[in-house]
Structures are given as structure tokens and as C-alpha cells.
Protein backbone atom coordinates (compact mmCIF):
# COMPACT_ATOMS: atom_id res chain seq x y z
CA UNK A 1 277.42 356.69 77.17
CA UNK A 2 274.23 357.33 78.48
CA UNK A 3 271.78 354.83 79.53
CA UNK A 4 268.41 355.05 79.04
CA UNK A 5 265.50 352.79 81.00
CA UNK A 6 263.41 350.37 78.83
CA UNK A 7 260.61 351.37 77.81
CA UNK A 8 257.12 349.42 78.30
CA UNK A 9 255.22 348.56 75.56
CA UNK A 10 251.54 347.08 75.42
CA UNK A 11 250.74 343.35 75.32
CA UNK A 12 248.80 342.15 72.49
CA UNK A 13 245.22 340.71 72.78
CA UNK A 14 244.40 338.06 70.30
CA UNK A 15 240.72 337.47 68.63
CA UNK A 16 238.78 334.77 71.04
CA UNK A 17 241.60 334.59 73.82
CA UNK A 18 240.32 336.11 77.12
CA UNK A 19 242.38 339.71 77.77
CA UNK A 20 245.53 338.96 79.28
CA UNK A 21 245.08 341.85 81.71
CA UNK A 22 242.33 339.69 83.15
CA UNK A 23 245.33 337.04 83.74
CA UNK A 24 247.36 339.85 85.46
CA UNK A 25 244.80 341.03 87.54
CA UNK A 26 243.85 337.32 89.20
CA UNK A 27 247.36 337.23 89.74
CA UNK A 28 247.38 341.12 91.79
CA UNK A 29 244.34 340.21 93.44
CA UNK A 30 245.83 336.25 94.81
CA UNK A 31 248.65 338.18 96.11
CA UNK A 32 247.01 340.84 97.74
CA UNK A 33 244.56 338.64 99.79
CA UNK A 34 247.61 337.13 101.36
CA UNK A 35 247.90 340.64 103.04
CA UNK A 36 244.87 340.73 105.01
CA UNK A 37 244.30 337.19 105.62
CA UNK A 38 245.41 337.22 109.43
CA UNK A 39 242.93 340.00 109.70
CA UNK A 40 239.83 337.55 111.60
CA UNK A 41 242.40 335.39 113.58
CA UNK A 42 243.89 338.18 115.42
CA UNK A 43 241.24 337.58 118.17
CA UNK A 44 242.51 333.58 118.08
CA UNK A 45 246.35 334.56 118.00
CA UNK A 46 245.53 336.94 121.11
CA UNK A 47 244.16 334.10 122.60
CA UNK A 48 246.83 331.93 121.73
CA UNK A 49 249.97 334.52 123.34
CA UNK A 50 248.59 336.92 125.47
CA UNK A 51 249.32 340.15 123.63
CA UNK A 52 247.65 343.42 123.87
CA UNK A 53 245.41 345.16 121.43
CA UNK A 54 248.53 347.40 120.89
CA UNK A 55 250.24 344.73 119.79
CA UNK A 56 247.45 344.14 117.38
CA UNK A 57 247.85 347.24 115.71
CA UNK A 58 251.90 347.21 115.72
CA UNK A 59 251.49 343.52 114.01
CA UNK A 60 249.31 344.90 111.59
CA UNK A 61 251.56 347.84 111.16
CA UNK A 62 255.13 345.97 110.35
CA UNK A 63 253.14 344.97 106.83
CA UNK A 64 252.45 348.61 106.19
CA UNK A 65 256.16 349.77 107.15
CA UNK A 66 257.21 346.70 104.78
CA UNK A 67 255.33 347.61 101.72
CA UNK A 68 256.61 351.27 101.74
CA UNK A 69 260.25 350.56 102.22
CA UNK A 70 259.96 348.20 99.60
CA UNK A 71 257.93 351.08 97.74
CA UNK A 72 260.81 353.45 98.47
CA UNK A 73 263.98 351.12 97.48
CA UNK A 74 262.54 348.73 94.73
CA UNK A 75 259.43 350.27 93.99
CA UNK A 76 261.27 351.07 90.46
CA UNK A 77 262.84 347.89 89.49
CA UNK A 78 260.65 346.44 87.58
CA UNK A 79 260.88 349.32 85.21
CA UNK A 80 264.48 347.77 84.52
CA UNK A 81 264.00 344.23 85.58
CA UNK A 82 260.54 343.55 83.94
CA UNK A 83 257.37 342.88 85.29
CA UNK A 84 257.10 339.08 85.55
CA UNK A 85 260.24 338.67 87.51
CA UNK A 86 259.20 341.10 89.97
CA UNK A 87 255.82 339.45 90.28
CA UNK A 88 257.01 335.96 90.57
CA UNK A 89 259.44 337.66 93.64
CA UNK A 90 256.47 339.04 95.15
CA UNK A 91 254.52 335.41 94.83
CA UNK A 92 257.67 333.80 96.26
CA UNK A 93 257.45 336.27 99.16
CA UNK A 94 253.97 335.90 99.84
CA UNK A 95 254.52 331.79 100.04
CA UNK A 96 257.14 332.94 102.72
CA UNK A 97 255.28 334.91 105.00
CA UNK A 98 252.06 332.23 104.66
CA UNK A 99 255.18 329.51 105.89
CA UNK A 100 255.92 331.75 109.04
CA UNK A 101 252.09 331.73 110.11
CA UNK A 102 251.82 328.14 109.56
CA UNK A 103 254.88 327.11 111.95
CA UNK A 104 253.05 329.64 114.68
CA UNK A 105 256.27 330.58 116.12
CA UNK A 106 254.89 333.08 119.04
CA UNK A 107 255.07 336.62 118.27
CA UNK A 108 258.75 336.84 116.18
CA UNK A 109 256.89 334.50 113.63
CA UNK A 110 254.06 336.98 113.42
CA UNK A 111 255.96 339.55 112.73
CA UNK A 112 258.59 338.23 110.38
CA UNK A 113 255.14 337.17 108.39
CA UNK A 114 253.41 340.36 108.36
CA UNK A 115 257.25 341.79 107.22
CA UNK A 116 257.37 339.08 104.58
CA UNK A 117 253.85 339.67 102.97
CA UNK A 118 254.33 343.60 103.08
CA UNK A 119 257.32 343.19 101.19
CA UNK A 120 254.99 341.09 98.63
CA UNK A 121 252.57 343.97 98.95
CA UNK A 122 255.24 346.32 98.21
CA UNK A 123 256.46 344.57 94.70
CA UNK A 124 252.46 344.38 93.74
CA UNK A 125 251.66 347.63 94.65
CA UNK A 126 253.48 349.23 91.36
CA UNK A 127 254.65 345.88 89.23
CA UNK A 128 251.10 344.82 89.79
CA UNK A 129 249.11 347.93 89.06
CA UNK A 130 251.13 348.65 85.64
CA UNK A 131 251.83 344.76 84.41
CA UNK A 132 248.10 344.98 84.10
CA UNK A 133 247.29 348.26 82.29
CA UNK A 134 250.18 347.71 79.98
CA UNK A 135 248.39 343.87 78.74
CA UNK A 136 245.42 345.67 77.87
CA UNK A 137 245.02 346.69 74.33
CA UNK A 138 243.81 350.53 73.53
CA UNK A 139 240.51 349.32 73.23
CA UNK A 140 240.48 348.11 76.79
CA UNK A 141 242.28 351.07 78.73
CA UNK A 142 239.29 352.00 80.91
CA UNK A 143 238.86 347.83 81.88
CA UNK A 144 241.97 347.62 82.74
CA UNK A 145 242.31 350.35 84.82
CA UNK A 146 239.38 348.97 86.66
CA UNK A 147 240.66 345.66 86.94
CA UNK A 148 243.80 347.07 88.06
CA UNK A 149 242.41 348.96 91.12
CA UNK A 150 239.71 346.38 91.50
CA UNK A 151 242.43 343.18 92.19
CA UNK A 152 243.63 345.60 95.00
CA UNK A 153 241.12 346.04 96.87
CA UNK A 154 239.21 342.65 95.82
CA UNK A 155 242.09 341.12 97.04
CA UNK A 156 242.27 342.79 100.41
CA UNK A 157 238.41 341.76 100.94
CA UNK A 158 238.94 338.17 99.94
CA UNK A 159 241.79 337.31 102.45
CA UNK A 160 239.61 338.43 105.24
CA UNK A 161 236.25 336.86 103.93
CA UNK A 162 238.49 333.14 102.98
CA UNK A 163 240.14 333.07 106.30
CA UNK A 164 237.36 334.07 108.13
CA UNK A 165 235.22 331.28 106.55
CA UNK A 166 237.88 328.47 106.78
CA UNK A 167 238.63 329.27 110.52
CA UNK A 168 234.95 329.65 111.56
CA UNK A 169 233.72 326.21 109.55
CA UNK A 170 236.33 323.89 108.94
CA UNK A 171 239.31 322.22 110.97
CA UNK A 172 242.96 323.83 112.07
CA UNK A 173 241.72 327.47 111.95
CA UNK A 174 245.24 329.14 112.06
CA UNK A 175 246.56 326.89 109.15
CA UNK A 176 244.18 326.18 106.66
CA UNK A 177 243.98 329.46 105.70
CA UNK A 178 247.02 329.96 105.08
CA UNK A 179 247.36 326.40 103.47
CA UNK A 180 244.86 327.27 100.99
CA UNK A 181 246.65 330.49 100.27
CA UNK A 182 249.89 329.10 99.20
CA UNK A 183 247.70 326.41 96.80
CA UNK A 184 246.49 329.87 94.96
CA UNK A 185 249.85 331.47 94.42
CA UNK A 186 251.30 327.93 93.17
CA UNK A 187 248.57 328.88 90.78
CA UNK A 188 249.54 332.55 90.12
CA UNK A 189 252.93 331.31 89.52
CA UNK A 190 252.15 329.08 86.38
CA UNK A 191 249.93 331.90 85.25
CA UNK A 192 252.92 334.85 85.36
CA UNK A 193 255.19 332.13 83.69
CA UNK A 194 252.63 332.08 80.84
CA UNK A 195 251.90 335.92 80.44
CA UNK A 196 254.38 337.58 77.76
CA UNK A 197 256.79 340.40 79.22
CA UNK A 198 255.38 343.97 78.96
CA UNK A 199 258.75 346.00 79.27
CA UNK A 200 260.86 345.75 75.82
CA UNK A 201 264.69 345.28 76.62
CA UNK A 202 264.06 343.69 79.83
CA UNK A 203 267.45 343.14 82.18
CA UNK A 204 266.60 340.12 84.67
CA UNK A 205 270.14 340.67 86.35
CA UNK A 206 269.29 344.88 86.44
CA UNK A 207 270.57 345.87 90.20
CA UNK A 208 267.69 347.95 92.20
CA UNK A 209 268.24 351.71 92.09
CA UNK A 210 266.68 353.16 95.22
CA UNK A 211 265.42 356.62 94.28
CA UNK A 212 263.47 357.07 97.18
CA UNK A 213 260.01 359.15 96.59
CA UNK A 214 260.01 359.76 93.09
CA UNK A 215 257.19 362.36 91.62
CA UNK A 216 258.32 363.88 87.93
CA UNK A 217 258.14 367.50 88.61
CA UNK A 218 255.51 368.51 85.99
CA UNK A 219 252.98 366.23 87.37
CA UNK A 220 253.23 367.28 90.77
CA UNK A 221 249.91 369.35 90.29
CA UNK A 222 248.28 366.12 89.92
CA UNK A 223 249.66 363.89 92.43
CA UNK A 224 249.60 365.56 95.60
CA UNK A 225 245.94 365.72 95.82
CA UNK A 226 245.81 362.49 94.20
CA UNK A 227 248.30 360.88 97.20
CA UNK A 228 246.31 362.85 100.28
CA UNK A 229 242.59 361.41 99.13
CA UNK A 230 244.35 358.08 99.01
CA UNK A 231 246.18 358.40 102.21
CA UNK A 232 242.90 359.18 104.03
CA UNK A 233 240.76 356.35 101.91
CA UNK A 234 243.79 353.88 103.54
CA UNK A 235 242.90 355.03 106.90
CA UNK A 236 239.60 353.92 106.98
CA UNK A 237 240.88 350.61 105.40
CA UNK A 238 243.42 350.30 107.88
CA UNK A 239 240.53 350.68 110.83
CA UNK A 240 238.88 348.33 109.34
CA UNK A 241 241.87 345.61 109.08
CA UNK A 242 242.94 346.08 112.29
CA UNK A 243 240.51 347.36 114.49
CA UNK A 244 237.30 345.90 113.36
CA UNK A 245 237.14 342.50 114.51
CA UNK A 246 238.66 343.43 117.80
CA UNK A 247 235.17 345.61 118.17
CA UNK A 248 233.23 342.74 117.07
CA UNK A 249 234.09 340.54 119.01
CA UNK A 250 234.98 342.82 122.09
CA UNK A 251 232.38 345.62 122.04
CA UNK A 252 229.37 343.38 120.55
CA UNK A 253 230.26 340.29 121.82
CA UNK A 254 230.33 338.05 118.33
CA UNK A 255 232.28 335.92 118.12
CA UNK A 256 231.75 333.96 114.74
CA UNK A 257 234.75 334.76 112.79
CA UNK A 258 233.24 334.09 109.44
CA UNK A 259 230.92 337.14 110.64
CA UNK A 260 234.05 339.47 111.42
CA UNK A 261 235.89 338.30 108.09
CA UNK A 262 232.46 339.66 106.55
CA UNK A 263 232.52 342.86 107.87
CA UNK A 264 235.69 343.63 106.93
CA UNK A 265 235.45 342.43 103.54
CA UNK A 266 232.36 344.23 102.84
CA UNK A 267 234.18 347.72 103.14
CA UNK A 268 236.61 345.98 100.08
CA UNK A 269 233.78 345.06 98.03
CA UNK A 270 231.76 348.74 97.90
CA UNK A 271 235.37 350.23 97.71
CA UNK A 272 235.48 347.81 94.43
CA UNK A 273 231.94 348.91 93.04
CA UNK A 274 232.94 352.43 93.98
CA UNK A 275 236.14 352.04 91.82
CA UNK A 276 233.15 350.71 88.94
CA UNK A 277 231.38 354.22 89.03
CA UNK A 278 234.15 356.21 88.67
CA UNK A 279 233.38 356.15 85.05
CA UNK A 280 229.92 357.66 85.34
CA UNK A 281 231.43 360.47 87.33
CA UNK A 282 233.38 363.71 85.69
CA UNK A 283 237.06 363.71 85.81
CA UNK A 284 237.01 366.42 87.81
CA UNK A 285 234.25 365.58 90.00
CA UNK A 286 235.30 362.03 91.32
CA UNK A 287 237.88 362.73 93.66
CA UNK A 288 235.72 365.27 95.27
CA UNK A 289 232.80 363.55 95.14
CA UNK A 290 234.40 360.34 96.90
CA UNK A 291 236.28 362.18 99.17
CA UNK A 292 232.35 363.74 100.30
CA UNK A 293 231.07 360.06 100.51
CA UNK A 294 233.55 358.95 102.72
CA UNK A 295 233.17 361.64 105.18
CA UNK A 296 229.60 360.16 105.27
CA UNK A 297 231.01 356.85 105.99
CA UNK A 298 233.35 357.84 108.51
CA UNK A 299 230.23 359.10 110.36
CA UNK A 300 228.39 356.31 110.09
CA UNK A 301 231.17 354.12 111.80
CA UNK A 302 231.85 356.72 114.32
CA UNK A 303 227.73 356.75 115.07
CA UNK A 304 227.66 352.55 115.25
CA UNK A 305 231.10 352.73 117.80
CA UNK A 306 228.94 354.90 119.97
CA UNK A 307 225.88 353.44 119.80
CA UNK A 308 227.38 349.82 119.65
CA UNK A 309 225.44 348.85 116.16
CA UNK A 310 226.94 346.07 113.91
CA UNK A 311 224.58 347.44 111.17
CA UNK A 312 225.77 351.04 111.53
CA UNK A 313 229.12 349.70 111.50
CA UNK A 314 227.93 347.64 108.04
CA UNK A 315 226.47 350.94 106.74
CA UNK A 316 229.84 352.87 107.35
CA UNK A 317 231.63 350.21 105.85
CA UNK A 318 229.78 350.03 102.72
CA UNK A 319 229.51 353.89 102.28
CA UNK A 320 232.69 354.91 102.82
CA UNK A 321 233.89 351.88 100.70
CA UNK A 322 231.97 353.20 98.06
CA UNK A 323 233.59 356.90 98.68
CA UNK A 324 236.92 355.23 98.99
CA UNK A 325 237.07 352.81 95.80
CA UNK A 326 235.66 356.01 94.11
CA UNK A 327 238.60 358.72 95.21
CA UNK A 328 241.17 355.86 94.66
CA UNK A 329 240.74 354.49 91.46
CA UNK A 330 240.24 358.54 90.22
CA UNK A 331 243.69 359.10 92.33
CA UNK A 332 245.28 356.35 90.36
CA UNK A 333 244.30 357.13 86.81
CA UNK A 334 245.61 360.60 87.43
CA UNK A 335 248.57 359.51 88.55
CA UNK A 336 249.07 356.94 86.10
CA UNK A 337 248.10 358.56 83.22
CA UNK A 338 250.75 362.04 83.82
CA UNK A 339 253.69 359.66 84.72
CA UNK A 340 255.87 359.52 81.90
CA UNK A 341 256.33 355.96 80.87
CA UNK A 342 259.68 355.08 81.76
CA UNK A 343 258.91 356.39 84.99
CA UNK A 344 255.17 354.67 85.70
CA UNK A 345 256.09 351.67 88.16
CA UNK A 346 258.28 354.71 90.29
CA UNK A 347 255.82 357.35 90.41
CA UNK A 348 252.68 354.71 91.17
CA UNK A 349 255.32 353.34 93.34
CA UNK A 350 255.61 356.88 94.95
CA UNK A 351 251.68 357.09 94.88
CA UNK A 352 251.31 353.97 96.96
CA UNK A 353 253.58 355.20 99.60
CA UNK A 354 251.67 357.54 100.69
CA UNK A 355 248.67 355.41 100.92
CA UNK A 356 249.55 352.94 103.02
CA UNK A 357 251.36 355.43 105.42
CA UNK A 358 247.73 356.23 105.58
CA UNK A 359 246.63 352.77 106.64
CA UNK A 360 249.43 352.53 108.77
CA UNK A 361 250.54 355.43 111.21
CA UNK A 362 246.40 356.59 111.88
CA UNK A 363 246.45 352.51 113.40
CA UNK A 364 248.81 352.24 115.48
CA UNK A 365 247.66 355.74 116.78
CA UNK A 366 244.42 354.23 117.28
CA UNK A 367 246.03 351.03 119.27
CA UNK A 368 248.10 353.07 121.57
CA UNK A 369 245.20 355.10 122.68
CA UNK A 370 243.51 352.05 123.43
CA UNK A 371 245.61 351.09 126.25
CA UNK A 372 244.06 354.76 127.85
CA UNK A 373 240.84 355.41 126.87
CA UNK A 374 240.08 351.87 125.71
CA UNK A 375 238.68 350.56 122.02
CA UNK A 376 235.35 352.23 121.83
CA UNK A 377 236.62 355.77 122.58
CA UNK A 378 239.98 355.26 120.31
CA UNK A 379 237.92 354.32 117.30
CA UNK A 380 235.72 357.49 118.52
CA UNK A 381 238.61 359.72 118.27
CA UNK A 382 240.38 358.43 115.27
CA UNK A 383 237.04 358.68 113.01
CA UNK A 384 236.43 362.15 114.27
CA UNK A 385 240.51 363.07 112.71
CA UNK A 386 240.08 360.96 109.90
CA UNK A 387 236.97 362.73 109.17
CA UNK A 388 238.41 366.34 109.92
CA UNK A 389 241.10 365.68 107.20
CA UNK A 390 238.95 363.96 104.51
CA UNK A 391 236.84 367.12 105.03
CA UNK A 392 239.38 369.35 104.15
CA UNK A 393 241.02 367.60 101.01
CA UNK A 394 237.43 367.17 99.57
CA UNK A 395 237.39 371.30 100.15
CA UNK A 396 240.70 371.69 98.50
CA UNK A 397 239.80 369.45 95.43
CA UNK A 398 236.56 371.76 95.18
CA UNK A 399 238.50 374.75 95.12
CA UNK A 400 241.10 373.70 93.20
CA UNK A 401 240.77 370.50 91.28
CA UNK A 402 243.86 368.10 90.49
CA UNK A 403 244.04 368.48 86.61
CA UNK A 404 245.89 365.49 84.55
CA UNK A 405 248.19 367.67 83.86
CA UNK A 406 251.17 368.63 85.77
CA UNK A 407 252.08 372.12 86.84
């Protein structure tokens, strides 16, 4: 007998209640900011035991290489499992890796957190991305797909910005962060306990099916130009989350924490109103278009690592945020949209993969050429990559557009 997977249907929105996708996406958003709040207190952990700014970078990195394995063997289950048990796993895992920063174990504990919270990243990355387009009545489609996109990358630019804030102006800087992060997911908990289940014929006690990278054949058109403008838009993320405040504090010798936290977050709040335009843009237009307006930001960071300018480094930030949020959330939609329903959490899954191999790999490239030619002339040479291959998608995607159709 042949088994078929469960197929999602759309929450209902009642008359004077606030969307429930609204719900879903506070809850993506609290568990993404876990992921980048270390990002200021790097410079205090270094401090603290002595590491390298390699080690920086490979820290950072064991998150990325945790969200795509997770990606790549569970990145389907909650197709089977449902959505809110996978979310309340990801919460549960994100409470975990805030634990192993609080007991500030040397560098094992670092790493075991940064594992821990990209395995959380992992299970939001696709249950967190659908759970909230599939609460969203018809009506609301476009919303939600904003909301979606924006709880990413909101989230990413909170964790920085709370941490940053906490560490620089209040007491214990390396656990109240992390102490008021595990107060917000108690939070998220009670509110995925109270949101209905989106997949009809849910099995809680469904085993995972790794399926590896999975990409429906007839939408392969759209997602491979879809995945490479979203593998480059993570790179400059990735610079950001690792690299940044290391420059800061290194190359223009400030040292206010709340100020790097800012920084970083900034490039996570134009990547959010970028995400908000990509409605005013042609279908066909925005992923080119964004792809153009990050080169320009690229550009503008390489110009403010060589000339040492925080507010060059501000502008690059916010304009290839802007170019970023824009190619992403048109990446997503296309991707989202031509994956066949009871394949959506796989395929975003699969989408997702290849963006944070993008935040990841360019990274640690950046820290081991570091130890050579030291911070100012890695950044140098990464942007000037970066911005060779963003150049030549956005030329592809002119000459031959990603439809939302597969071929």
C-alpha cells in the first residue's frame, strides 16, 4: 500500500482575532535572534580564552554547518511530523545552546552552543518559514510571506542589537543576554502550544526521512537562480556576523559593544525593509534588481575597510541590506510558490541550504586569511569575490530570468 505524505492545509483567521501568522512569525523571529546573539561578545569571549580571530570565524561557522545538516536530514519532517512539534524542538534546542553559553565552559562550551542553536536554526529555517504562510488566510498571502522572511532576518538583527545593549549597559555581560533569551522562548513556547496545527493527518511519532537536497525536478528552472542570489546575500550577512565587530573594535578602535551590536543589526533591518519593497518591484525584476544593489553595498564596505570609515561601513550595511532583503524574499516566494505542497518544508529546506553555505564557507575563508594578510586586507579580498559573483548572477538573471515556473 502506498503511503502518501500529509498534506498542509491553511489555518483559519477569525473576524477581530489578530492573524495567527503574526503569532508564528514572533515565534520564527524569538528563535532566530538566539542565533546571532554571541555576535558582540566575541571580542569579550576572546578576551576571556585567548583564541584567535580564526577561531572566531570557525565558532561562528559550527552554527552554519549545524543548520544545514539539520537542513539536509530533518529539513522534511515536519511535512510528516507537523509543524508545532518541530517548532517546539527547535525552541527546546535554542534553550540548550543559551544553557551552554551561560555555564562559559572555555571553548568546547562555545562550540557545543553555536552546534545547539544551528540545529534550532536548522528546524526554523523550513518549519518556520511554511508554519507561517500556511496560518495566513488567502487574503493575507503577500503579509505573510513578508512576515515570514521578515522574522528571519528581524530576528538575526535583534540578537545582535539585545545582546549588544545588555552587555554594554547592564551587569554580567556574557549571561544576561542569554538569560533574557531563554525568558522569550519560555514565551514562544506557550504561544506554539496555542497555535492550531497546519498539516492535516499529522504523525507526532513519524521517524525523519533524510532525503538529502531535495529540488522537484520541474521547478529546478526556478530554484537555482533563486538558491545562488541567496547564497551570495548570506555572505555578506555572514561578514557582517562574524567579522564586523572584530573591525570595530580592532581596526577603529570602539569599543562600546552596544555600538558593534548596532552595526550589525542595521544590515538586518534594511535587509527587512528591502524584503517590504519587493512588492513594488516586478516579479521578474526583483532578483535582479537586488542582486545590482548589493553589489553597491559590497562596495561600499569594501571602500569603508580601506579607508577605515564606520559610516561607510554603516552605508554598506544598509545598502546591501536593502539589496539583500530584496533578492531574498523574491528567492523565497519563487521557491515557495513552485514547490508542490507536500514537498514545501523539503524544497525551502533545500533552498536554505544553500544559503547559509553562503554565510558560512566565504567566513571562515575570510578568518583563515586573516592569520596572513591580517583583518583589513581579508575583508578587502573577500568583498572584492563576493562582489565578482553577485555581479555575475545579477547578469545571468538579466539574461535569463528565473520564471515561477519550473523547466
Amino acid at each position: 500500500m502506498t503511503r502518501t505524505s500529509p498534506q498542509p492545509r491553511r489555518g483559519r483567521t477569525h473576524p477581530g482575532r489578530r492573524p495567527r501568522y503574526v503569532a508564528a512569525a514572533a515565534v520564527f523571529a524569538i528563535g532566530m535572534a538566539g542565533t546571532t546573539l554571541p555576535t558582540p561578545l566575541y571580542g569579550l569571549y576572546r578576551q576571556e580564552l585567548g583564541f584567535s580571530e580564526l577561531m572566531v570565524t570557525v565558532v561562528f561557522a559550527t552554527y552554519a554547518v549545524g543548520v544545514i545538516l539539520t537542513l539536509l536530514l530533518v529539513g522534511n519532517y515536519s511535512d510528516e511530523a507537523g509543524r508545532r512539534p518541530v517548532l517546539l524542538y527547535a525552541l527546546g534546542l535554542a534553550a540548550a545552546s543559551a544553557v551552554c553559553f551561560l555555564l562559559e565552559g572555555g571553548l568546547p562550551a562555545l562550540f557545543a552552543g553555536r552546534v545547539l542553536s544551528g540545529f534550532s536554526a536548522g528546524l526554523l529555517s523550513g518549519a518556520g518559514t511554511v508554519t507561517v504562510l500556511e496560518l495566513a488566510a488567502p487574503e493575507h498571502k503577500s503579509r505573510a510571506g513578508f512576515a515570514a522572511t521578515a522574522a528571519n532576518m528581524g530576528g538575526l538583527g535583534c540578537g545582535p542589537l539585545l545582546s549588544g545593549l545588555l552587555a554594554e549597559y547592564a551587569p554580567h555581560p556574557l549571561s544576561l543576554p542569554f538569560l533574557a533569551h531563554l525568558a522569550l522562548v519560555a514565551v514562544a513556547c506557550v504561544i506554539v502550544l496555542l497555535l492550531p496545527e497546519p498539516v492535516g493527518g499529522a504523525r507526532l511519532r513519524a521517524r525523519p526521512r533524510p532525503q538529502g537536497l531535495y529540488v522537484p525536478s520541474r521547478m529546478r528552472g526556478v530554484f537555482a537562480p533563486a538558491s545562488l542570489a541567496a547564497f551570495a546575500g548570506f555572505s555578506l550577512l555572514g561578514l557582517f556576523t562574524a567579522v564586523a565587530p572584530s573591525f570595530v573594535s580592532q581596526t577603529l578602535g570602539i569599543t562600546n559593544l552596544a555600538v558593534s551590536g548596532l552595526v550589525v543589526f542595521s544590515v538586518f533591518l534594511a535587509s527587512t525593509v528591502g524584503q517590504s519593497l519587493t512588492g513594488r518591484v516586478a516579479a521578474g525584476a526583483a532578483l535582479p534588481l537586488g542582486c545590482l544593489v548589493l553589489v553597491a553595498g559590497l562596495l561600499l564596505v569594501g571602500a569603508s575597510l580601506w579607508a577605515k570609515a564606520l559610516p561607510l561601513m554603516v552605508a554598506g550595511a544598509v545598502c546591501g541590506g536593502l539589496g539583500q532583503g530584496l533578492a531574498f524574499r523574491a528567492a523565497l516566494t519563487a521557491v515557495g510558490e513552485a514547490a508542490p505542497a507536500a514537498h514545501r518544508a523539503a524544497t525551502v529546506s533545500s533552498f536554505f541550504v544553500v544559503a547559509y553555505a553562503g554565510i558560512s564557507l566565504p567566513v571562515v575563508g575570510v578568518g583563515a586569511l586573516t592569520m596572513w594578510l591580517g583583518l583589513q586586507r581579508a575583508g578587502l579580498t573577500f568583498t572584492a569575490c563576493v562582489t565578482l559573483l553577485v555581479a555575475a548572477i545579477a547578469l545571468h538573471l538579466v539574461r535569463r530570468p528565473a520564471t515561477t515556473r519550473g523547466r
